[in-house]
Protein backbone atom coordinates (compact mmCIF):
# COMPACT_ATOMS: atom_id res chain seq x y z
CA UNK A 1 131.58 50.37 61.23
CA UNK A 2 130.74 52.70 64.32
CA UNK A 3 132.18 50.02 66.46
CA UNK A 4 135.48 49.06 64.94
CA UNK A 5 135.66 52.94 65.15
CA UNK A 6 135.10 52.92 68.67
CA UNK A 7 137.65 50.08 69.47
CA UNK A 8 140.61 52.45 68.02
CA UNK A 9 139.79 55.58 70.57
CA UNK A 10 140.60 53.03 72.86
CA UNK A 11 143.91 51.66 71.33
CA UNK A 12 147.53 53.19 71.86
CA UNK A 13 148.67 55.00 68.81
CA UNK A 14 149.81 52.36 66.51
CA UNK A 15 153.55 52.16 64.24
CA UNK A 16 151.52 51.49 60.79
CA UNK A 17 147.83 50.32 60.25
CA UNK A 18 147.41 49.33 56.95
CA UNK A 19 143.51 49.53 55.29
CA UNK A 20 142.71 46.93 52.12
CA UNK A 21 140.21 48.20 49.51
CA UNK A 22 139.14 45.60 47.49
CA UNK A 23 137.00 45.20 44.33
CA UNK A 24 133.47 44.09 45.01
CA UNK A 25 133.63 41.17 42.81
CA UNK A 26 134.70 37.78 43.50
CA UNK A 27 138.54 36.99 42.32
CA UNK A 28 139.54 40.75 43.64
CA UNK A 29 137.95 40.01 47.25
CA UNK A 30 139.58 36.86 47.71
CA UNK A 31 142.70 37.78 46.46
CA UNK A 32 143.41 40.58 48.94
CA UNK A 33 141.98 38.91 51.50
CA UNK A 34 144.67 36.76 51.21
CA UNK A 35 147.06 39.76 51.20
CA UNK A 36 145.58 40.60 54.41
CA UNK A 37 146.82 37.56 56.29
CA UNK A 38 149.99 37.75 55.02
CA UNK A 39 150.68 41.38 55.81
CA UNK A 40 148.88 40.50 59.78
CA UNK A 41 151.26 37.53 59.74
CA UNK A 42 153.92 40.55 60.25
CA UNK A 43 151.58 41.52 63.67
CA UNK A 44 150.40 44.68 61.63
CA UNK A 45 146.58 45.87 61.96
CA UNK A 46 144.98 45.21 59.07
CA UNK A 47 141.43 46.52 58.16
CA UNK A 48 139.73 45.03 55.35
CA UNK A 49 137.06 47.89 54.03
CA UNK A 50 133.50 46.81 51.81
CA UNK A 51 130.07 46.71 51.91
CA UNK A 52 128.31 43.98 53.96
CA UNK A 53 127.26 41.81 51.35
CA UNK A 54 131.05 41.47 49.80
CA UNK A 55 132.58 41.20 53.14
CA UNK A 56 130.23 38.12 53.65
CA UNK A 57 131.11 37.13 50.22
CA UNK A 58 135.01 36.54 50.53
CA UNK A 59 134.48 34.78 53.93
CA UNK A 60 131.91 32.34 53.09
CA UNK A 61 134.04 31.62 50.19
CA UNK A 62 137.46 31.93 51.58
CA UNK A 63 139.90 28.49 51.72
CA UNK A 64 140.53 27.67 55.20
CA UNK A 65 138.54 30.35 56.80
CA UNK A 66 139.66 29.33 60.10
CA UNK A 67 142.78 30.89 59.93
CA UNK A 68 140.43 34.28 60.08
CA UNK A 69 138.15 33.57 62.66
CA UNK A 70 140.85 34.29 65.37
CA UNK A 71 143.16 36.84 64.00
CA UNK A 72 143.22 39.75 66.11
CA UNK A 73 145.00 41.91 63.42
CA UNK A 74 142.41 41.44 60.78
CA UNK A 75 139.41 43.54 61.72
CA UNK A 76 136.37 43.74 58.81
CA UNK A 77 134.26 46.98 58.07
CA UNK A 78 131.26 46.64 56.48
CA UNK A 79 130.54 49.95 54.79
CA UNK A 80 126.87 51.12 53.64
CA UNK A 81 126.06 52.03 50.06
CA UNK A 82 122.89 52.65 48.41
CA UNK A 83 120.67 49.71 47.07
CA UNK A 84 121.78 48.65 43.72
CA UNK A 85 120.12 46.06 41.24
CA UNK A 86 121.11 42.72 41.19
CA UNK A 87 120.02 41.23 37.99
CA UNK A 88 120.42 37.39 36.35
CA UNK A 89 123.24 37.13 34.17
CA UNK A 90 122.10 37.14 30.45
CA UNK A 91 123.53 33.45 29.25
CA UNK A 92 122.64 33.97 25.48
CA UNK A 93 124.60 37.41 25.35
CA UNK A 94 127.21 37.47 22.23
CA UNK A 95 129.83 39.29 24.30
CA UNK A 96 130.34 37.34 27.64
CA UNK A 97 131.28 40.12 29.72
CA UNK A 98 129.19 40.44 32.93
CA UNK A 99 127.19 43.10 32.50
CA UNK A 100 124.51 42.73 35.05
CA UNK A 101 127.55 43.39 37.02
CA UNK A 102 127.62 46.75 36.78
CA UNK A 103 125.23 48.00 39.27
CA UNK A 104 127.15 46.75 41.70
CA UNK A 105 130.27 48.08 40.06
CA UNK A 106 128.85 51.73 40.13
CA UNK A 107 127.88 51.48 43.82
CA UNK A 108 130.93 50.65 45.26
CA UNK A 109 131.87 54.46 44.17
CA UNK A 110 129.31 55.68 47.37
CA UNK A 111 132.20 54.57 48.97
CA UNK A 112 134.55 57.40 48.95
CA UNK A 113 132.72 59.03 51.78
CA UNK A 114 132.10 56.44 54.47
CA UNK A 115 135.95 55.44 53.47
CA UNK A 116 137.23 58.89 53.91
CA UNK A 117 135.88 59.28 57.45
CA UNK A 118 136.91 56.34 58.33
CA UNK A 119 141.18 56.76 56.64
CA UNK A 120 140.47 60.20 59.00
CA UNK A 121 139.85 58.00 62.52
CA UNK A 122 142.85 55.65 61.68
CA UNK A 123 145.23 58.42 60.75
CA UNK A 124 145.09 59.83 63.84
CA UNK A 125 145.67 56.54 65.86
CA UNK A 126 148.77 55.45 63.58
CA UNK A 127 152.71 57.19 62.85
CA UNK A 128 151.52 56.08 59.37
CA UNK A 129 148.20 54.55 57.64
CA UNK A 130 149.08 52.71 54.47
CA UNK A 131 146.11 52.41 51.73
CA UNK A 132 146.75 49.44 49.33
CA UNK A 133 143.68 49.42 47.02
CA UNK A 134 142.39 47.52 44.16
CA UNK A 135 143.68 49.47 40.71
CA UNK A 136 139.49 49.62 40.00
CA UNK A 137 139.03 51.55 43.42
CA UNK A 138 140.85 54.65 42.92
CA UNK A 139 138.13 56.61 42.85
CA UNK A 140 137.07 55.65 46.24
CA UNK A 141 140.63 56.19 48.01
CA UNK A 142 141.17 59.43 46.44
CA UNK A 143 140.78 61.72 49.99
CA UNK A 144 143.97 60.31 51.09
CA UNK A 145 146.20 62.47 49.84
CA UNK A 146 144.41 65.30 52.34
CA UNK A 147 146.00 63.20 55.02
CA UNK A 148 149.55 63.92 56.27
CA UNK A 149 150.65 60.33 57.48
CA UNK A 150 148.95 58.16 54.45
CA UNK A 151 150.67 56.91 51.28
CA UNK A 152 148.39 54.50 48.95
CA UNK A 153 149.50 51.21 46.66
CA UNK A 154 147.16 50.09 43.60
CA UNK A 155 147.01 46.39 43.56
CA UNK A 156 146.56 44.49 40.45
CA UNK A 157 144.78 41.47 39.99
CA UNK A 158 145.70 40.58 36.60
CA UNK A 159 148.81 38.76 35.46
CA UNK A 160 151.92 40.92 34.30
CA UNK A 161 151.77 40.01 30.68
CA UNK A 162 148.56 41.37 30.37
CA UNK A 163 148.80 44.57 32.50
CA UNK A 164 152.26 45.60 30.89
CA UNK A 165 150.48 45.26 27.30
CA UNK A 166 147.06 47.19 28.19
CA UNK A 167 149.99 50.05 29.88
CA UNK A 168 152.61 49.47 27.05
CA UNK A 169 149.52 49.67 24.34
CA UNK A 170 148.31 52.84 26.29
CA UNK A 171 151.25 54.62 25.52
CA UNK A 172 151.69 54.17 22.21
CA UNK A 173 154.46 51.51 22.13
CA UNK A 174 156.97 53.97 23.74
CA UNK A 175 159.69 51.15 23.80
CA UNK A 176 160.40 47.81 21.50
CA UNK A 177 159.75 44.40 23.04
CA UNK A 178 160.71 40.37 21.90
CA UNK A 179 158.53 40.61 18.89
CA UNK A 180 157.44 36.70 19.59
CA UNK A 181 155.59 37.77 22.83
CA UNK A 182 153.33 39.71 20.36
CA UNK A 183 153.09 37.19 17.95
CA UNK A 184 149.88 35.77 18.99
CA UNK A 185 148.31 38.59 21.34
CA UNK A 186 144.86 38.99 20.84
CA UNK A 187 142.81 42.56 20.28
CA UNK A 188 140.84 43.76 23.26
CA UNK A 189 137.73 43.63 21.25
CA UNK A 190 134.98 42.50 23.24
CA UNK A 191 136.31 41.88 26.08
CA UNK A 192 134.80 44.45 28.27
CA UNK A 193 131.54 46.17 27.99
CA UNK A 194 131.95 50.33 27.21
CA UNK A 195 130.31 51.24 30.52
CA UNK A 196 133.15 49.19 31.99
CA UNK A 197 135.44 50.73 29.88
CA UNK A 198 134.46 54.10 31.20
CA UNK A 199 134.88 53.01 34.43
CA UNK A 200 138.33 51.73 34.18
CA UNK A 201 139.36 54.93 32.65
CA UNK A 202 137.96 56.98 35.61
CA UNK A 203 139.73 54.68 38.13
CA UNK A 204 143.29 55.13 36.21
CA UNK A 205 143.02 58.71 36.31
CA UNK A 206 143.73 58.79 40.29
CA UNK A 207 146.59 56.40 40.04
CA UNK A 208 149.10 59.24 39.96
CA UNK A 209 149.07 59.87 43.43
CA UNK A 210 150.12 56.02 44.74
CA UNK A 211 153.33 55.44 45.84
CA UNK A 212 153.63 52.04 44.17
CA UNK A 213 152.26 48.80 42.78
CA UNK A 214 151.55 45.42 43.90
CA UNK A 215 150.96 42.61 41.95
CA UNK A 216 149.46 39.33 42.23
CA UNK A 217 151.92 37.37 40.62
CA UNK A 218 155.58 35.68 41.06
CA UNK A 219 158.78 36.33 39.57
CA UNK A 220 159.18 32.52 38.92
CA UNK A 221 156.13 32.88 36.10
CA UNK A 222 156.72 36.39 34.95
CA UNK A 223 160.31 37.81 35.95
CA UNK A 224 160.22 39.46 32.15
CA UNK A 225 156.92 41.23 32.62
CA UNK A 226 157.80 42.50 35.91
CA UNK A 227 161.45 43.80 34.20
CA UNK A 228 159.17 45.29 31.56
CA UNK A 229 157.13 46.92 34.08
CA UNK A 230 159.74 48.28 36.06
CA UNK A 231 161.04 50.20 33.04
CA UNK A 232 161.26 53.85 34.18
CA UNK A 233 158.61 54.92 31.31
CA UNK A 234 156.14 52.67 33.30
CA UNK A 235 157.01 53.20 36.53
CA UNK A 236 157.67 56.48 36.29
CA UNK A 237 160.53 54.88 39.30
CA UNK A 238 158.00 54.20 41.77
CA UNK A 239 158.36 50.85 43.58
CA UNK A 240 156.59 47.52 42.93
CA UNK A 241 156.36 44.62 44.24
CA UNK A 242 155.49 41.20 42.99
CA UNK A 243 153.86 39.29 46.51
CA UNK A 244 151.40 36.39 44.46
CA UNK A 245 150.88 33.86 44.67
CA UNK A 246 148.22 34.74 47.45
CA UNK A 247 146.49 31.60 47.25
CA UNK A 248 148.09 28.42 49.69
CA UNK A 249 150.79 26.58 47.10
CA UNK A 250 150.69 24.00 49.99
CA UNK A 251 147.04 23.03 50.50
CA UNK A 252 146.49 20.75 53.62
CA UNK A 253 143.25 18.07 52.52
CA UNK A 254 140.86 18.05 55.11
CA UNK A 255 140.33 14.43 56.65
CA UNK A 256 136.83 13.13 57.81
CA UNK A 257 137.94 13.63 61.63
CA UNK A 258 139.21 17.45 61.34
CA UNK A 259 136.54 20.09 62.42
CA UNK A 260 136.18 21.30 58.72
CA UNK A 261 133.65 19.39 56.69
CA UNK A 262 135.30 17.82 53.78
CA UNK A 263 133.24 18.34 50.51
CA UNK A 264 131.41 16.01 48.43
CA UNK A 265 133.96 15.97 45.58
CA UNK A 266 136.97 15.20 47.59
CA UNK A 267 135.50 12.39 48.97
CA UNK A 268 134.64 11.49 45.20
CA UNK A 269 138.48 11.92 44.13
CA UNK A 270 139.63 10.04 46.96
CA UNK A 271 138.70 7.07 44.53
CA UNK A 272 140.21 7.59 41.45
CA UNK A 273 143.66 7.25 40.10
CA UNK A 274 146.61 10.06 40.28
CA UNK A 275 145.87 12.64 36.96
CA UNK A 276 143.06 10.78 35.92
CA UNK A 277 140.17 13.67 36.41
CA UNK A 278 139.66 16.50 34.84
CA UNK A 279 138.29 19.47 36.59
CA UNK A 280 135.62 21.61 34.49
CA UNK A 281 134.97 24.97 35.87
CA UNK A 282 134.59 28.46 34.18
CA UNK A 283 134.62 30.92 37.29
CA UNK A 284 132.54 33.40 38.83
CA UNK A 285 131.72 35.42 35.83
CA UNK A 286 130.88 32.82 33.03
CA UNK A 287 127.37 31.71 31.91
CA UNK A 288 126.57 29.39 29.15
CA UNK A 289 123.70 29.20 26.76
CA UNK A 290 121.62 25.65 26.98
CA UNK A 291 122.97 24.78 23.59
CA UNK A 292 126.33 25.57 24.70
CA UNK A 293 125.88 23.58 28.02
CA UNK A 294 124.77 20.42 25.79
CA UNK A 295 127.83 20.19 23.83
CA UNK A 296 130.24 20.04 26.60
CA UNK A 297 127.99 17.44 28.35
CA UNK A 298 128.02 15.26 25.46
CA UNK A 299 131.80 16.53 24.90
CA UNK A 300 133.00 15.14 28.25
CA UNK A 301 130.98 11.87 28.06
CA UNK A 302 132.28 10.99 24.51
CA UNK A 303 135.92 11.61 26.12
CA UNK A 304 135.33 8.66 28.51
CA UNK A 305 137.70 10.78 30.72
CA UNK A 306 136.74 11.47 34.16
CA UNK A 307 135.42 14.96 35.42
CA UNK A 308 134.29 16.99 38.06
CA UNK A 309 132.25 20.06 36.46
CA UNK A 310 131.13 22.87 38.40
CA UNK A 311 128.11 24.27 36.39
CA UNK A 312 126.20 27.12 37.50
CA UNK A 313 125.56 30.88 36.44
CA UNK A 314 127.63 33.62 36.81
CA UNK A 315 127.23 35.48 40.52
CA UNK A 316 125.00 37.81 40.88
CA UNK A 317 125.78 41.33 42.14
CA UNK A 318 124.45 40.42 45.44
CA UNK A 319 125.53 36.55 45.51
CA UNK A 320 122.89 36.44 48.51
CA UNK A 321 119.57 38.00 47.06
CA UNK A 322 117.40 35.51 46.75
CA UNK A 323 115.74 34.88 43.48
CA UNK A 324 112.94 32.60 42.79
CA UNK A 325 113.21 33.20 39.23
CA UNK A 326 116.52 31.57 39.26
CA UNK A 327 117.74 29.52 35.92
CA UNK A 328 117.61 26.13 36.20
CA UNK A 329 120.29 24.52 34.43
CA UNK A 330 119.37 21.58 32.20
CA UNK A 331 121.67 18.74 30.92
CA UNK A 332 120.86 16.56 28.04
CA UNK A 333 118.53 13.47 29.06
CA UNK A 334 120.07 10.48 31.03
CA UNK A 335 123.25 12.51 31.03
CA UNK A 336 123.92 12.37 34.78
CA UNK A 337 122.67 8.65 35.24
CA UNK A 338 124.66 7.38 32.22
CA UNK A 339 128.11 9.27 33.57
CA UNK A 340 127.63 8.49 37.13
CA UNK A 341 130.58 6.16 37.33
CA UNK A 342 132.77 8.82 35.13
CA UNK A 343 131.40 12.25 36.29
CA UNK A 344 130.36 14.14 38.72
CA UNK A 345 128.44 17.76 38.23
CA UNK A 346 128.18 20.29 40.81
CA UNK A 347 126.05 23.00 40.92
CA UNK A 348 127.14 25.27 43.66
CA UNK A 349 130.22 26.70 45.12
CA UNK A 350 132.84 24.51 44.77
CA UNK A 351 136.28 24.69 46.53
CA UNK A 352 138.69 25.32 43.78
CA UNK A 353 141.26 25.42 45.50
CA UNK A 354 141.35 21.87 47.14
CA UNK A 355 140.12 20.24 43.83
CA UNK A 356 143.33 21.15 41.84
CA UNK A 357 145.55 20.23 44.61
CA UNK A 358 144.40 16.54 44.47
CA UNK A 359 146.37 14.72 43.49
CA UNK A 360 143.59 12.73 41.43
CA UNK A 361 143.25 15.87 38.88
CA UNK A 362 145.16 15.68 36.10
CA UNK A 363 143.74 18.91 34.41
CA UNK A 364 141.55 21.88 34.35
CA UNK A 365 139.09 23.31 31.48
CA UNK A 366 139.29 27.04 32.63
CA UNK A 367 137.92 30.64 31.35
CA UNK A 368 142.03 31.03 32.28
CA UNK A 369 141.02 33.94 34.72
CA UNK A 370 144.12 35.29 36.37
CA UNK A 371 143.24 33.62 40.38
CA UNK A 372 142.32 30.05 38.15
CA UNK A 373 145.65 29.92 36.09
CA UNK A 374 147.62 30.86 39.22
CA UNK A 375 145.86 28.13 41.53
CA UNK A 376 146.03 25.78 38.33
CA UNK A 377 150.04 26.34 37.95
CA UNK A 378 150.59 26.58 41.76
CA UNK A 379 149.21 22.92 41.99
CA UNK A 380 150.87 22.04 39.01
CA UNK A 381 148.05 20.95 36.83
CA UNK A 382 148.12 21.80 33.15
CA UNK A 383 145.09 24.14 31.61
CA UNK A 384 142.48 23.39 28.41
CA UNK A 385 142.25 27.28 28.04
CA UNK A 386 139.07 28.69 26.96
CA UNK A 387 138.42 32.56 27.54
CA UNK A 388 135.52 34.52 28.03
CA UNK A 389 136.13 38.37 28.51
CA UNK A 390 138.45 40.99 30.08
CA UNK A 391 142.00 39.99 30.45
CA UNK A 392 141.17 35.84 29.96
CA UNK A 393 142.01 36.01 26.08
CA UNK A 394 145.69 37.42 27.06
CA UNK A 395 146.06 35.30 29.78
CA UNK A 396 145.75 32.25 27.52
CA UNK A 397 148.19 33.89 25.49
CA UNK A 398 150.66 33.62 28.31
CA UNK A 399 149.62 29.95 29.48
CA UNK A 400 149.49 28.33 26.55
CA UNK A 401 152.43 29.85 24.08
CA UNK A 402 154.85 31.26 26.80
CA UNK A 403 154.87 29.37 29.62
CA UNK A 404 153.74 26.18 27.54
CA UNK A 405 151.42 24.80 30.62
CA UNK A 406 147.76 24.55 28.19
CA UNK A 407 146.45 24.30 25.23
CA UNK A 408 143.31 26.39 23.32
CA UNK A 409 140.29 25.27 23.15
CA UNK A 410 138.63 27.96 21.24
CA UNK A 411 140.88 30.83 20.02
CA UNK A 412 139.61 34.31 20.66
CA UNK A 413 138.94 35.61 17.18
CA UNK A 414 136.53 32.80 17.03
CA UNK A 415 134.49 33.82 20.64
CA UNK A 416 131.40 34.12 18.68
CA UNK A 417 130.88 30.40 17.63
CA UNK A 418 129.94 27.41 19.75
CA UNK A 419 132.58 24.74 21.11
CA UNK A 420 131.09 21.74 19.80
CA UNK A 421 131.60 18.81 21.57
CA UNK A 422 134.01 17.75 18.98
CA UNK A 423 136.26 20.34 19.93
CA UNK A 424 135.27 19.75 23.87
CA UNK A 425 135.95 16.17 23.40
CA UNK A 426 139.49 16.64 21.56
CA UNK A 427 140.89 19.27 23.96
CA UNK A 428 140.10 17.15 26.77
CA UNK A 429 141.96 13.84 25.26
CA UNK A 430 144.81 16.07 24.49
CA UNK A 431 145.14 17.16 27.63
CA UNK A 432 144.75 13.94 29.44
CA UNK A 433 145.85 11.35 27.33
CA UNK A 434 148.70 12.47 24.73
CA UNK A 435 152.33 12.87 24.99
CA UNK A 436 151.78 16.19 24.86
CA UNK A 437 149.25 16.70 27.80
CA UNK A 438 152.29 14.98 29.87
CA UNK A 439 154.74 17.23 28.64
CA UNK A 440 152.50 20.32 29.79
CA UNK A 441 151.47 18.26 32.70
CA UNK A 442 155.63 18.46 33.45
CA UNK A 443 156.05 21.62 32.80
CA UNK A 444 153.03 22.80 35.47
CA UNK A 445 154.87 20.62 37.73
CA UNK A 446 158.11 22.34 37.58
CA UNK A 447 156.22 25.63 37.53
CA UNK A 448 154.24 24.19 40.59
CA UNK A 449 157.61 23.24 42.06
CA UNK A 450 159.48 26.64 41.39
CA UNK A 451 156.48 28.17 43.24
CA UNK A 452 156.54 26.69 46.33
CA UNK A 453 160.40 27.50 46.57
CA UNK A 454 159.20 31.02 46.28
CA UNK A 455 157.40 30.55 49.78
CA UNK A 456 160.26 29.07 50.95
CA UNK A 457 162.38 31.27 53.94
CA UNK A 458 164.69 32.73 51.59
CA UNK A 459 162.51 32.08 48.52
CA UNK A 460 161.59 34.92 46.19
CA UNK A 461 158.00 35.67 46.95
CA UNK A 462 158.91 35.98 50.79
CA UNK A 463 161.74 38.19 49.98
CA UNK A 464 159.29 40.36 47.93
CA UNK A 465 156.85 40.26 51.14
CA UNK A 466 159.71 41.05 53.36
CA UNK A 467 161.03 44.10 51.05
CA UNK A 468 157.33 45.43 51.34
CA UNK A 469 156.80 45.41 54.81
CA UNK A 470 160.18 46.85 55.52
CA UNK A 471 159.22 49.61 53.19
CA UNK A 472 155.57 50.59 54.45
CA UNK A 473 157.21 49.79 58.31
CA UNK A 474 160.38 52.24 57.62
CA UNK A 475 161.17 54.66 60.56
CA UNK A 476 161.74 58.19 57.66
């Protein structure tokens, strides 16, 4: 930190520096990392603000990372906190929210203080320092309201179906709404842990002093949640801004001969016919008992469609610690010799991103966590939804009745039960070989389609990016 520091005493007070807060937990670090470049693609300083271990995190992990490596306005700061625990995840747990998360959670609160000095340096090198923070980090940017030239913006990572119903809910229904977009919303029971719960709460209760809100999302998908949300009983009039998608809707596939190292699975796909794979992968945050593991391996094989499956733990706090205790993930006997024609498993980090833009995949069995069904429907590939925890169970709410782009595979008020591979095998048919798995297929497409208009010059998402730079670069 004492270094970046340094580098400002020597810089020329700046217009605007802006400084991104994330979330220490995978789909919030990528996502405003992403925000980053666009905002530096405006030539505005950017500083991106975590702990070591996260800031390694979203680069290793980060598509095309080259586009990082040389950007002059991006500058990292890897902030200290104290050691926290880093347990396994807990596969047989009933309620599938990550709960050996939480250490980590709890100790990105130590950094109000590092953070605070540092929003002090910047202010005084900058006309104006603009804060734009993950909506779970409020705690940690409260101090800058004690500084004259800053004004902070909570981002939200969730889609905005689901955060106008936990607000809407909050209040006590202060308004009516279509009744069909409640028609099939499901309770929030179970889907976070109460220490999480707590620890929303304490986060919300410094949003009164932003300015605005961001959101990772696109007018295209939700223009009726974003209305909703920009009801003056929600707003309260402040401004928002709806800048997703922030993943790539135009993703370039790496050859052999380019300097980036194509992955195994590409290389795979590059065999098989247009739509013909489906891509199994249930996010950072999912883990799966042994018996549960079984009956989608027998699921997929019995489907005689062909997959790519990403199957490994959830991360770990710290996705770096090293643990020789580690799970080791079985699969049923001969499974992986008798589907090696149909199937391939992988057991790492997998790059989502490039999978669903092949043209080869045809569909995606998904936890339908907000950064998955956005890369899913910017690609244009249709979703076998099946939930897990926290805003997932609403989300397949919204993919699967309003926008019409997936199916269920196991409704919510049945989270309790195992998917046999019955219901594994059936989803994934539907999906890839019905009339109706086309029709959703067609609909992603359009959605897919709509989407990279947005990103267009004069398309919707830029003109949201333009309104919020000429708003945080405004000369009052």
């Amino acid at each position: 930190m004492a270094s970046n520091i340094l580098h400002f005493h020597s810089q020329e007070n700046q217009e605007i520096i802006v400084v991104v807060v994330p979330f220490p937990a995978q789909g919030h670090l990528n996502q405003l990392l992403q925000l980053c470049k666009l905002i530096a693609s405006h030539n505005i300083q950017v500083h991106y603000v975590t702990t070591m271990t996260h800031t390694n995190q979203a680069k290793s992990r980060v598509h095309d990372p080259y586009s990082f490596i040389n950007n002059n306005n991006i500058h990292f700061h890897e902030l200290s906190t104290p050691f926290f625990n880093s347990p396994p995840p807990n596969p047989n747990s009933t309620i599938k929210f990550p709960s050996h998360l939480q250490p980590s959670f709890e100790s990105s609160s130590h950094l109000r203080k590092p953070l605070s000095k540092l929003l002090t340096v910047l202010s005084s090198k900058a006309k104006r320092i603009v804060i734009i923070h993950d909506s779970l980090m409020g705690y940690v940017v409260q101090d800058f309201v004690y500084l004259p030239n800053a004004e902070a913006y909570a981002f939200h990572s969730v889609s905005a179906f689901t955060l106008f119903l936990f607000i809407w809910e909050n209040m006590g229904r202060p308004f009516d709404i279509d009744a069909n977009f409640l028609k099939d919303v499901p309770s929030l029971e179970d889907c976070f842990s109460p220490e999480f719960e707590k620890f929303i709460k304490l986060q919300h209760d410094y949003m009164k002093f932003n300015s605005g809100r961001i959101y990772n999302t696109c007018r295209v998908i939700e223009g009726p949640f974003l209305d909703l949300l920009s009801k003056e009983q929600i707003s309260n009039n402040k401004k928002q801004w709806a800048l997703g998608p922030f993943n790539p809707v135009l993703v370039q596939q790496y050859g052999t001969k380019s300097c980036h190292k194509q992955h195994e699975c590409l290389i795979w796909l590059d065999e098989h016919e247009p739509n013909s794979v489906v891509f199994v992968s249930f996010g950072t945050t999912t883990s799966f008992s042994d018996e549960q593991i079984k009956e989608i391996a027998i699921g997929l094989e019995r489907s005689e469609v062909k997959f790519v499956w990403v199957l490994r733990d959830a991360d770990k706090g710290n996705v770096f610690a090293k643990d020789h205790q580690s799970r080791k993930i079985e699969l049923p006997k001969g499974f992986e010799e008798r589907v090696k024609d149909k199937g391939i498993v992988l057991r790492d980090w997998a790059p989502q991103l490039e999978i669903l833009a092949h043209s080869s995949v045809g569909g995606f069995m998904s936890h339908c966590g907000w950064n998955s069904c956005m890369e899913s429907i910017s690609m244009g590939v249709p979703i076998a939804a099946w939930p897990m925890h926290s805003d997932q169970p609403r989300n397949t709410v919204l993919v699967t009745k309003i926008l019409k782009v997936g199916l269920v595979v196991k409704e919510w008020t049945r989270r309790h039960e195992v998917v046999t591979r019955g219901m594994v095998q059936a989803a994934v048919e539907k999906l890839m070989a019905s009339k109706e798995g086309e029709e959703m297929r067609n609909r992603a497409m359009d959605l897919s389609g709509a989407l990279k208009n947005s990103v267009a010059e004069s398309g919707i998402k830029n003109m949201e990016l333009d309104s919020f730079i000429s708003h945080i670069t405004r000369q009052t």
